[in-house]
N, C-alpha and C. Protein backbone atom coordinates (compact mmCIF):
# COMPACT_ATOMS: atom_id res chain seq x y z
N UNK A 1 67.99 76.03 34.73
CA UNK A 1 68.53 75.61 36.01
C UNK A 1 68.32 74.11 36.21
N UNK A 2 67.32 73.53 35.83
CA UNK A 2 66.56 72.18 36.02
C UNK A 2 67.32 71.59 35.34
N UNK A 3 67.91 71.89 33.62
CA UNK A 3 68.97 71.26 33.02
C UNK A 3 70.46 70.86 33.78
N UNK A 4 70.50 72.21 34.40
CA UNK A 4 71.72 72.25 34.82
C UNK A 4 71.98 71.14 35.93
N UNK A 5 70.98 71.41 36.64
CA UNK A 5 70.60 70.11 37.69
C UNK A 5 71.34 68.68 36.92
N UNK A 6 70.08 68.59 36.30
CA UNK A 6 70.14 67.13 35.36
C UNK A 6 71.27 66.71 35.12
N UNK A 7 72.18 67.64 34.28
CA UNK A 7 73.74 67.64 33.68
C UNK A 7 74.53 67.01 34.88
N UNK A 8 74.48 67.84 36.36
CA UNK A 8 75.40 67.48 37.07
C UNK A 8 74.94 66.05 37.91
N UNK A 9 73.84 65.87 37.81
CA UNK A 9 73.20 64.38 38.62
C UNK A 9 73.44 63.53 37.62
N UNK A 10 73.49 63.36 36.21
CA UNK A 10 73.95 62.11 35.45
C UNK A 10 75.80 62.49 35.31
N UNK A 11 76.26 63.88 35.79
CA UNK A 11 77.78 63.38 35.22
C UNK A 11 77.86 62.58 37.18
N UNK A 12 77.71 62.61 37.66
CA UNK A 12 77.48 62.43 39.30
C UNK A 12 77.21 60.81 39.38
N UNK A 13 76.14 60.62 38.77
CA UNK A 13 75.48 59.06 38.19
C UNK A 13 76.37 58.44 37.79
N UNK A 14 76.85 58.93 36.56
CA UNK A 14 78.27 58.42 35.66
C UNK A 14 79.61 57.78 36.28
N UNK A 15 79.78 58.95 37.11
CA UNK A 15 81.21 58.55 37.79
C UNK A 15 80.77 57.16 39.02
N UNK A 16 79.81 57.62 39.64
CA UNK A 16 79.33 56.44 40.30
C UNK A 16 79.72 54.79 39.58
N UNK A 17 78.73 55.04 38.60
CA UNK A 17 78.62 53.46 37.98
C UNK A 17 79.87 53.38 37.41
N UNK A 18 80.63 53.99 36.73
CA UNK A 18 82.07 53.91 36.21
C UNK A 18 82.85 53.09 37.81
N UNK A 19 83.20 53.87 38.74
CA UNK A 19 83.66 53.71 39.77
C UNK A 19 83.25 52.17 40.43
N UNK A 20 82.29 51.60 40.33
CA UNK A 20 81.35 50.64 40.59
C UNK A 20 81.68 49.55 39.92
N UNK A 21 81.79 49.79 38.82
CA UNK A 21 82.45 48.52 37.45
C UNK A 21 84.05 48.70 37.45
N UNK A 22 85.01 49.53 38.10
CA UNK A 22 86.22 49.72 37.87
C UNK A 22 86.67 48.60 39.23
N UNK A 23 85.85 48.59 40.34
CA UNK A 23 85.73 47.72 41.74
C UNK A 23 85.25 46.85 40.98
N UNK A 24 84.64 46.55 40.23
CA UNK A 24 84.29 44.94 39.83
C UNK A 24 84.98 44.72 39.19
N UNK A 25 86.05 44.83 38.14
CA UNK A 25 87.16 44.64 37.36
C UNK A 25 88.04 44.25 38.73
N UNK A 26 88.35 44.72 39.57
CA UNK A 26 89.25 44.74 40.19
C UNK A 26 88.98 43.30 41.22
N UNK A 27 87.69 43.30 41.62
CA UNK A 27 87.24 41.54 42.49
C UNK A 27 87.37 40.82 41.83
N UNK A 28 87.31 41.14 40.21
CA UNK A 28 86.84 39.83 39.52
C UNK A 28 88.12 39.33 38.77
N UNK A 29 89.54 40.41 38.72
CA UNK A 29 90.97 40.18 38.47
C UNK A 29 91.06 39.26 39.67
N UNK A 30 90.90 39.73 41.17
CA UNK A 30 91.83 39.11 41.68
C UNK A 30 91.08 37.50 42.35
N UNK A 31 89.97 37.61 41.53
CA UNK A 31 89.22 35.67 41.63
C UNK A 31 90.11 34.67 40.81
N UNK A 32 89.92 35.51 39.47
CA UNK A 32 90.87 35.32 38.32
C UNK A 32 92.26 34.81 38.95
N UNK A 33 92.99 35.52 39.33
CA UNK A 33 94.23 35.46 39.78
C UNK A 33 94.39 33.78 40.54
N UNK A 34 93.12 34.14 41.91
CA UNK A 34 93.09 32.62 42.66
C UNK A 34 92.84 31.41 41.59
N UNK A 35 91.90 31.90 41.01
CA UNK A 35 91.33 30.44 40.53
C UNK A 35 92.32 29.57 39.53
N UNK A 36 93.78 30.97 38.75
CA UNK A 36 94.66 30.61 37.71
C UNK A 36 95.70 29.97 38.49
N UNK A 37 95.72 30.17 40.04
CA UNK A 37 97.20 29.95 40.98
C UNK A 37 96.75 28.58 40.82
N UNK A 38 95.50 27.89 40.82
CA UNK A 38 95.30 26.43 41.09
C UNK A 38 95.94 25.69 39.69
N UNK A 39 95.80 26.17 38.75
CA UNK A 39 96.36 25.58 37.18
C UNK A 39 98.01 25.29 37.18
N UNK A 40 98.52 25.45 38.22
CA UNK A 40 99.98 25.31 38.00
C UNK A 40 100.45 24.18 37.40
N UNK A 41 99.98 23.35 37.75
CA UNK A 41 100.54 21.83 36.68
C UNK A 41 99.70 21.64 35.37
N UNK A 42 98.83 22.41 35.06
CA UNK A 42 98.41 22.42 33.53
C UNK A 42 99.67 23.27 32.91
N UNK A 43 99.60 22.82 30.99
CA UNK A 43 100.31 23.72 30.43
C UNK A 43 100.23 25.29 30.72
N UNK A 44 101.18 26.07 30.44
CA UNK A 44 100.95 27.81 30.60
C UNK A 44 99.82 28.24 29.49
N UNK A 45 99.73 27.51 28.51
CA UNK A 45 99.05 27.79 27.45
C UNK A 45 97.30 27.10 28.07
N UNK A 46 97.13 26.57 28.29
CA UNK A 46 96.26 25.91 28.96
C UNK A 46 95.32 27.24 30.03
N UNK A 47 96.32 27.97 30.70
CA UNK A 47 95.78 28.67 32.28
C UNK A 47 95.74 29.82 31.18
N UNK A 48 96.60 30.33 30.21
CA UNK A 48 96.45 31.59 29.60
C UNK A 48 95.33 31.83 28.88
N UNK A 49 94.77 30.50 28.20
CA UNK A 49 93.13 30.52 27.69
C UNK A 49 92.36 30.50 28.13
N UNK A 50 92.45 29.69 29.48
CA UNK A 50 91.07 30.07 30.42
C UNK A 50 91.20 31.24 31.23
N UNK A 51 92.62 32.09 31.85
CA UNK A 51 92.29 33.66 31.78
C UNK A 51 92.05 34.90 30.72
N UNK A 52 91.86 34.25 29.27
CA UNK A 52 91.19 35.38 28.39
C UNK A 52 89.60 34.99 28.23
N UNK A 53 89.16 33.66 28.37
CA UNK A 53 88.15 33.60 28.33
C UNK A 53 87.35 34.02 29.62
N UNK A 54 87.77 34.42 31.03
CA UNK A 54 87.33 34.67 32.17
C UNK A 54 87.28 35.95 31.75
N UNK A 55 88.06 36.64 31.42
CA UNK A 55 88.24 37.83 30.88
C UNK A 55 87.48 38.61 30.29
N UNK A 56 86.96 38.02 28.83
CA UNK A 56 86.07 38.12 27.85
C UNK A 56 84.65 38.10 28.70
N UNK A 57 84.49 37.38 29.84
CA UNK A 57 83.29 37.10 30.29
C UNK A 57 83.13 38.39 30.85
N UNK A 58 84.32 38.73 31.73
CA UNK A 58 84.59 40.03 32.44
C UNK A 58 84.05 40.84 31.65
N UNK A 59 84.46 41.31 30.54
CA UNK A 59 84.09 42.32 29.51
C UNK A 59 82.52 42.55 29.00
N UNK A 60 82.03 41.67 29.10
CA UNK A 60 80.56 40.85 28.29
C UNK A 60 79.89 41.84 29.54
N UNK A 61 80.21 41.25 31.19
CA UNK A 61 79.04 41.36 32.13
C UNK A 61 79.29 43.10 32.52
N UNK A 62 81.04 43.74 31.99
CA UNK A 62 81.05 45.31 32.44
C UNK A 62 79.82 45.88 31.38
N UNK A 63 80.20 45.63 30.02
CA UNK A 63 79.21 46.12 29.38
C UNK A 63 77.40 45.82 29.08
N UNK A 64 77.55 44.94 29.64
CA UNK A 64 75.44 44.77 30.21
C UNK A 64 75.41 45.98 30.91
N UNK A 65 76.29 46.11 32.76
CA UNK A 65 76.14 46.74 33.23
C UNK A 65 75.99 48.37 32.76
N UNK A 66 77.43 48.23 32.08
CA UNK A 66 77.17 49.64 31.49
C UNK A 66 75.83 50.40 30.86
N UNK A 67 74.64 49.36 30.10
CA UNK A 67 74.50 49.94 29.47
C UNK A 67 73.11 49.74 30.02
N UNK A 68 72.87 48.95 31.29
CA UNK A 68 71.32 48.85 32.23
C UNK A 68 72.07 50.66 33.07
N UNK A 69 73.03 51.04 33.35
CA UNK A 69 72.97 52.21 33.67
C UNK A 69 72.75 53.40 32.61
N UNK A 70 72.74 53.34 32.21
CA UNK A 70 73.04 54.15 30.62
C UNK A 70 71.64 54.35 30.50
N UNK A 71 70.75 53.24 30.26
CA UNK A 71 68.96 53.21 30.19
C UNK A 71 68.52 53.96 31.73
N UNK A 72 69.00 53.49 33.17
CA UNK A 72 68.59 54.11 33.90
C UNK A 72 68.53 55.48 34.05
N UNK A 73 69.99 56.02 33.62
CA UNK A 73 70.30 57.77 33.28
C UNK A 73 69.38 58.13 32.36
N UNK A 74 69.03 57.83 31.26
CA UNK A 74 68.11 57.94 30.50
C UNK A 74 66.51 58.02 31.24
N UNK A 75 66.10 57.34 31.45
CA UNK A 75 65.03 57.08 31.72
C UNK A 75 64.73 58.33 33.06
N UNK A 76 65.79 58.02 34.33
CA UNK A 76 65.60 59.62 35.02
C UNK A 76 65.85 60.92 34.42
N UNK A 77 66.33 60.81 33.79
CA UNK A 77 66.43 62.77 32.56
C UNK A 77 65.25 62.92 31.84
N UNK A 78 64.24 62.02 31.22
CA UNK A 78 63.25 61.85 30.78
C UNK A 78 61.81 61.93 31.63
N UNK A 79 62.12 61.37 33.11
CA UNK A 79 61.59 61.53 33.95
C UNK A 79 61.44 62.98 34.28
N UNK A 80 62.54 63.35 35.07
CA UNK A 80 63.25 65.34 35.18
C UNK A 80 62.21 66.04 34.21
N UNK A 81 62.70 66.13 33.20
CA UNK A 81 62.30 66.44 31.94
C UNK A 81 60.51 66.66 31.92
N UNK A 82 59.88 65.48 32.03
CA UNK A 82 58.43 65.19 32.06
C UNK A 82 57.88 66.35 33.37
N UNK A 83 58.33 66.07 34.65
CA UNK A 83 57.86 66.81 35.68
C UNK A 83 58.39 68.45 35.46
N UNK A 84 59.80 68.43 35.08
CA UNK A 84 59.60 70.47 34.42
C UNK A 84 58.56 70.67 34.02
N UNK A 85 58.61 70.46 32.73
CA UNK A 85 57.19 70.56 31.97
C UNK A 85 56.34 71.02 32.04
N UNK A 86 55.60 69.71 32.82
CA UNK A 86 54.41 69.77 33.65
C UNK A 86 53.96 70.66 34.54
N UNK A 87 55.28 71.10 35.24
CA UNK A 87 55.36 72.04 36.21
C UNK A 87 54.76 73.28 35.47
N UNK A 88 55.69 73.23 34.59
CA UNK A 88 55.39 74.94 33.66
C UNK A 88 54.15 74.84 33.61
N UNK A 89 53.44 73.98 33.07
CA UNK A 89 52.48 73.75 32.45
C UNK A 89 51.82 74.48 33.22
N UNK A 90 51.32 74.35 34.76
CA UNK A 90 50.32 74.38 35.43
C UNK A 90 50.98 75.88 36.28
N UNK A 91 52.27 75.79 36.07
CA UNK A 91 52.31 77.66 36.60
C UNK A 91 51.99 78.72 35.04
């Protein structure tokens, strides 16, 4: 049952932080967007490299995030896990 728990609080966790970084893709497109409207008199080639490199940055900081949640899910299932246990232990 305690598993079962676990299962549905990290798929629960999951969708959270997914949902969380899908809103930060989405603030950090439309900064992107402002900050590229100012480049209009640079070449197109010019504004198109500095929105893949904003981009790339984009990508860099989803996946940190991803994966400081990933250790946190971890670390509470391990937690879960430790206090079952224990529990048994002492019933």
């Amino acid at each position: 049952m305690l598993l079962r728990i676990i299962g549905i609080g990290l798929k629960s966790a999951n969708i959270l932080i997914n949902s969380v970084l899908e809103l930060e893709i989405v603030n950090q497109a439309t900064v992107l967007i402002s900050d590229n409207h100012d480049l209009k008199s640079f070449s197109n080639h010019f504004a198109i490299q500095i929105g893949i490199n904003n981009l790339e940055k984009i990508l860099n900081n989803i996946k940190k995030y991803q994966k400081i949640g990933e250790n946190i899910l971890i670390l509470a299932a391990e937690n879960l896990l430790f206090f079952d246990n224990w529990r048994n232990m002492i019933n």
